[in-house]
C-alpha atoms as a PDB file:
ATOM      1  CA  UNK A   1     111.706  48.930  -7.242  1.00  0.00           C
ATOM      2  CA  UNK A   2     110.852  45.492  -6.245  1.00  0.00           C
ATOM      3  CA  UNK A   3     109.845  44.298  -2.547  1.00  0.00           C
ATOM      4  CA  UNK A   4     110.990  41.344  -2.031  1.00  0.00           C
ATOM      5  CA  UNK A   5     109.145  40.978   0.921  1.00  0.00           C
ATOM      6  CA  UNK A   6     105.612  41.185  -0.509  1.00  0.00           C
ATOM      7  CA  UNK A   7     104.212  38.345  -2.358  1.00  0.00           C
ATOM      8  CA  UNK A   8     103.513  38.701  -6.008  1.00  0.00           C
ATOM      9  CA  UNK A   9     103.582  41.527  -8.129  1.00  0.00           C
ATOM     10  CA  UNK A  10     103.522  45.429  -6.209  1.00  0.00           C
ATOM     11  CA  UNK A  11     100.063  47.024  -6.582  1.00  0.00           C
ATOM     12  CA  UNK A  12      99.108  50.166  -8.678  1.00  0.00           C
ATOM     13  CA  UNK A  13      99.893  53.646  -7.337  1.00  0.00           C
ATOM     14  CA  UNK A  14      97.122  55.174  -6.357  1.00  0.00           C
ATOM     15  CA  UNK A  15      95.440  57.550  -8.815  1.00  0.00           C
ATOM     16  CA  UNK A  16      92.900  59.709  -9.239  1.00  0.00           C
ATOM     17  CA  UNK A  17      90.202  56.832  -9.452  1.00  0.00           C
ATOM     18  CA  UNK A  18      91.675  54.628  -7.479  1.00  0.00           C
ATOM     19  CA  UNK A  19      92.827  57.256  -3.998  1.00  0.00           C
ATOM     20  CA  UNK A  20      89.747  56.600  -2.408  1.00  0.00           C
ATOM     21  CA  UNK A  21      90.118  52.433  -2.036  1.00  0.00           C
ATOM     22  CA  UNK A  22      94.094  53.249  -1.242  1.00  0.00           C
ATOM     23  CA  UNK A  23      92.593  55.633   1.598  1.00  0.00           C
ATOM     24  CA  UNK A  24      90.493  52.915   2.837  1.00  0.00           C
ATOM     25  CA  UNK A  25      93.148  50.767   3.065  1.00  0.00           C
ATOM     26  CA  UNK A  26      95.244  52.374   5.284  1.00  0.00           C
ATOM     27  CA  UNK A  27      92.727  52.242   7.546  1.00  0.00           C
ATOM     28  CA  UNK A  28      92.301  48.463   7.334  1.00  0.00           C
ATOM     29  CA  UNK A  29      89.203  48.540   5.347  1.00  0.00           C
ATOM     30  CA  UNK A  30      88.375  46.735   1.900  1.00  0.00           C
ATOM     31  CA  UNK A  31      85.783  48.429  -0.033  1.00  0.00           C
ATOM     32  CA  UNK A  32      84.632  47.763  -3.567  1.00  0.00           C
ATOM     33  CA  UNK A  33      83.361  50.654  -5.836  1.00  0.00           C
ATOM     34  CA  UNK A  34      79.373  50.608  -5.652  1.00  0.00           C
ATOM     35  CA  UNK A  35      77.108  51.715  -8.455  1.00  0.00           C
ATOM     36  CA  UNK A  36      73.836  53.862  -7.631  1.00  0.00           C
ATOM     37  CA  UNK A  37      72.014  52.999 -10.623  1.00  0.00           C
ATOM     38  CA  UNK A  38      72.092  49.488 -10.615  1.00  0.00           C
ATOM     39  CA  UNK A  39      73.012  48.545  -6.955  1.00  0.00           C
ATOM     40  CA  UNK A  40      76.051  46.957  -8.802  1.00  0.00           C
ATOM     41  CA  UNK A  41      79.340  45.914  -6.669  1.00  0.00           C
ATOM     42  CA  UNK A  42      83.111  46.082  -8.788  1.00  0.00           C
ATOM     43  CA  UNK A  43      86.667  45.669  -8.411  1.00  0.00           C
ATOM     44  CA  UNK A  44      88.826  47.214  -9.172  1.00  0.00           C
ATOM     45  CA  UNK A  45      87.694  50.823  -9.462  1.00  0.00           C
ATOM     46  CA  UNK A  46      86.817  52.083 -12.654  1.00  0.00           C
ATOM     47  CA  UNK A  47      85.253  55.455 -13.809  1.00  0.00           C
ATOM     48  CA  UNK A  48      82.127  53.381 -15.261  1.00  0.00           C
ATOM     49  CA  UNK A  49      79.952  50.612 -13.998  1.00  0.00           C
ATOM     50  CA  UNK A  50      80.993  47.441 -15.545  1.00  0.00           C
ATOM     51  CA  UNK A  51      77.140  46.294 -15.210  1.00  0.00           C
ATOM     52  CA  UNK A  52      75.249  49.593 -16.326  1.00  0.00           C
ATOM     53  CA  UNK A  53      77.762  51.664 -17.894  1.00  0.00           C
ATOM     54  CA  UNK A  54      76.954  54.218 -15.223  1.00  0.00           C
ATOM     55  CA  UNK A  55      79.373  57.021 -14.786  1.00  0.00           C
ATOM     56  CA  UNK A  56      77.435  59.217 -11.833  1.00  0.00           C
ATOM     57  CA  UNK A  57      77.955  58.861  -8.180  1.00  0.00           C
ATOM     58  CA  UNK A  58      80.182  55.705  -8.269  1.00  0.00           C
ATOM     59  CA  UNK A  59      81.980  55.394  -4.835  1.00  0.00           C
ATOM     60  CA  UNK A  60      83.669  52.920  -2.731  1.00  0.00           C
ATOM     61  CA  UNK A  61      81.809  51.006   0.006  1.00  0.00           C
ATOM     62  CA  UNK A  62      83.270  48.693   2.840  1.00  0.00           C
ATOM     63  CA  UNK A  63      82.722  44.801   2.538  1.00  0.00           C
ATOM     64  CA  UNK A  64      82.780  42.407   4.571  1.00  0.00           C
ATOM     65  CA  UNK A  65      85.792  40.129   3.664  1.00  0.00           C
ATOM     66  CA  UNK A  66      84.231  37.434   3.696  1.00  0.00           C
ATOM     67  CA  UNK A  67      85.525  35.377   0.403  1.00  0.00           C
ATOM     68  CA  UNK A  68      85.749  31.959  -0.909  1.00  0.00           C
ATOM     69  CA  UNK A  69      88.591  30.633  -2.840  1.00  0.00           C
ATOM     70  CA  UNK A  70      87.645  30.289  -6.528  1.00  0.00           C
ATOM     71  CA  UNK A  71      91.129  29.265  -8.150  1.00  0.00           C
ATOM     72  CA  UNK A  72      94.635  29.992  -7.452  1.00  0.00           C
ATOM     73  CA  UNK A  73      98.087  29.839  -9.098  1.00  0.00           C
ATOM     74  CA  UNK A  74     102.168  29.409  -7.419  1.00  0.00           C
ATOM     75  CA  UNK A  75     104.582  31.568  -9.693  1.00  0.00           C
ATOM     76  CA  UNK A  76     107.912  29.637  -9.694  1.00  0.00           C
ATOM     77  CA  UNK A  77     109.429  31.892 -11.707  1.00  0.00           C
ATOM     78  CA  UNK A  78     108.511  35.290 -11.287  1.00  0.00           C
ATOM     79  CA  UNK A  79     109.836  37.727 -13.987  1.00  0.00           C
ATOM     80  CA  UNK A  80     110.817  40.693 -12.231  1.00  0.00           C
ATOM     81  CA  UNK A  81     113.195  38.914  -9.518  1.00  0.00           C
ATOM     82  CA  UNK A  82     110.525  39.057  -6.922  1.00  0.00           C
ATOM     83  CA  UNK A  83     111.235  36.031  -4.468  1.00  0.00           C
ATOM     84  CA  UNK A  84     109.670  33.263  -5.239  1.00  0.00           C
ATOM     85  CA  UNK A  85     107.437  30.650  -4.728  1.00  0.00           C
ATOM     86  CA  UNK A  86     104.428  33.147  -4.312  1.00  0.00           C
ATOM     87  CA  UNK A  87     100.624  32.332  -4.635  1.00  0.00           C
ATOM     88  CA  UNK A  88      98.116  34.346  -6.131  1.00  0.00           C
ATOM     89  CA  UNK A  89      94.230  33.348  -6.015  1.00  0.00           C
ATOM     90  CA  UNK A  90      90.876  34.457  -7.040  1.00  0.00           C
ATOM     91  CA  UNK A  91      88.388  35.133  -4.245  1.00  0.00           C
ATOM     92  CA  UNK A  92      85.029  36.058  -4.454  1.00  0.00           C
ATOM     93  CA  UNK A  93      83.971  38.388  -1.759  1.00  0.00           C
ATOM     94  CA  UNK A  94      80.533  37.488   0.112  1.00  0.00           C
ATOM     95  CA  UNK A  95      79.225  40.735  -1.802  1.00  0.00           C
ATOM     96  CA  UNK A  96      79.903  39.322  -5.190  1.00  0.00           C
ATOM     97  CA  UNK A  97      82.578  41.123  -6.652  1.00  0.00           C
ATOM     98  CA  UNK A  98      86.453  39.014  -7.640  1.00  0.00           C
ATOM     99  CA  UNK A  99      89.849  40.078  -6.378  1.00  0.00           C
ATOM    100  CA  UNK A 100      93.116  39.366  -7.660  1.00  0.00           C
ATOM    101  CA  UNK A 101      94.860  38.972  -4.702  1.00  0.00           C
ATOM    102  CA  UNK A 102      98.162  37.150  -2.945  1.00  0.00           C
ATOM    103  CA  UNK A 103      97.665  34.131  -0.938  1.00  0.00           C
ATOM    104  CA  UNK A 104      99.023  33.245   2.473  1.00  0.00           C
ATOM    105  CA  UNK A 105      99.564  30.134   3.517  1.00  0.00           C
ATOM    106  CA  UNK A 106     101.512  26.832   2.000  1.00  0.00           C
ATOM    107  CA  UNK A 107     100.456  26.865  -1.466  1.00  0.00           C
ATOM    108  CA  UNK A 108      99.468  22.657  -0.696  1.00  0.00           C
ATOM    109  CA  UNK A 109      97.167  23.940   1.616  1.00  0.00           C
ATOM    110  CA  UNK A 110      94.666  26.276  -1.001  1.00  0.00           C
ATOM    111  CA  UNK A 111      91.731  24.084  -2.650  1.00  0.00           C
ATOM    112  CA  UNK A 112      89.161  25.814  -4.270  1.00  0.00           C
ATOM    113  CA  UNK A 113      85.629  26.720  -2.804  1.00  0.00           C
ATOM    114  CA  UNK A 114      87.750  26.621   0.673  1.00  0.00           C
ATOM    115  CA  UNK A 115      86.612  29.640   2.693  1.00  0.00           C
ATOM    116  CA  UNK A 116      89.577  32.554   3.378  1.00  0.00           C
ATOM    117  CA  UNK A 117      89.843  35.241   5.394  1.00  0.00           C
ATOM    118  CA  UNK A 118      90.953  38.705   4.701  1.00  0.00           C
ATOM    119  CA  UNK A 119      94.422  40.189   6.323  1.00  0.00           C
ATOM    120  CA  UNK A 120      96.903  43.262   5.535  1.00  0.00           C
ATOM    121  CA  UNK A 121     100.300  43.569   4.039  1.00  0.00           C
ATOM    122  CA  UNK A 122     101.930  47.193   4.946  1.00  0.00           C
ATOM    123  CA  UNK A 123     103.223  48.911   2.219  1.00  0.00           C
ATOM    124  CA  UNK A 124     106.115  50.953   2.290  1.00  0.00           C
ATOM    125  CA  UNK A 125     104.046  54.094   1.451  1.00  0.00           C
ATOM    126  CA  UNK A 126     101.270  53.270   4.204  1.00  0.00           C
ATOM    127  CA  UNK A 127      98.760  51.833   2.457  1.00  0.00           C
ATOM    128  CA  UNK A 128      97.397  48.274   3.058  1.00  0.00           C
ATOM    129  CA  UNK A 129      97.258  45.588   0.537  1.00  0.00           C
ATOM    130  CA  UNK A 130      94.389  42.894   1.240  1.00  0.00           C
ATOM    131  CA  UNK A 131      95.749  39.327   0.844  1.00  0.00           C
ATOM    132  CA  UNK A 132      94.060  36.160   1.844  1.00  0.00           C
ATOM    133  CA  UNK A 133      94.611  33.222   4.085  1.00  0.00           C
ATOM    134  CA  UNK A 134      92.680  29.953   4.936  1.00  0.00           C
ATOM    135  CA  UNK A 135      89.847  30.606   7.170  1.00  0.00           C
ATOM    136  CA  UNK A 136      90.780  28.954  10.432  1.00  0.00           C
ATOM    137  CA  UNK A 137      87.289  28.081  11.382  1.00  0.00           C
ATOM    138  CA  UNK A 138      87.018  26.055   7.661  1.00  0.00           C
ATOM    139  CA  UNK A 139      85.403  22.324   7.379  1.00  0.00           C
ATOM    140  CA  UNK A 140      88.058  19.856   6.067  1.00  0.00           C
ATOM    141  CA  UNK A 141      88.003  18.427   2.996  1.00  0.00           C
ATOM    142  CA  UNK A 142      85.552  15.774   2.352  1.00  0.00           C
ATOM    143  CA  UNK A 143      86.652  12.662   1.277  1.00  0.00           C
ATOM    144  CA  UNK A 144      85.160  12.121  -2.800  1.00  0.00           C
ATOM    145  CA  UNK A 145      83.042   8.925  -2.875  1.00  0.00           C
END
């Protein structure tokens, strides 16, 4: 079933390697899954290390939110009837690790490397879904010389 009220495609279900994040969410924390062995940071959850190949003692561990903008794309025309536009961008948390995520905001106002900030979307089965919005403490854009 579609929400037309959240932007861009509906998230996963939860699952078996994914419940812990979903729990976090719902109580308005981002984590990313955190390697032992190599100190590595990913998203989204996986049952191995995407830097090690490390299987043991991967969990999830709260970040900060903190991101920057790396790039960003409006759908127009969205292929499952979801309302359109919608943005979706690429942040990079503060921690290192990339999220797909939706955008907030008029899409005229996203550049890339502009700071974001990290807010909630309800769900309709409780959990949270992180989207991001322009930082309002961000510089303005510098004119190019």
């Amino acid at each position: 079933m579609v929400n037309a009220l959240l932007p861009g495609p509906p998230p996963a279900p939860a699952d078996a390697v994914t419940e812990e994040y979903w729990r976090a969410t719902r109580e308005g924390t981002l984590t990313v899954q955190h390697c032992p062995a190599c100190r590595g940071h990913q998203h989204p959850p996986r049952v191995l290390c995407v830097h090690c190949g490390g299987v043991e003692g991967l969990r999830q561990a709260p970040v900060s939110g903190v991101a920057v903008l790396d790039s960003f794309t409006t759908v127009q025309r969205a292929p499952d009837g979801r309302a359109v536009p919608y943005t979706v961008g690429r942040v990079r948390l503060a921690e290192g690790p990339v999220l797909l995520v939706p955008l907030l905001g008029d899409p005229l106002s996203f550049r890339c490397d502009q700071p974001v900030r990290l807010v909630w979307l309800p769900l309709p089965d409780g959990r949270r879904q992180p989207a991001f919005t322009p930082a309002p403490d961000a510089p303005p854009d510098e004119p190019e010389p």
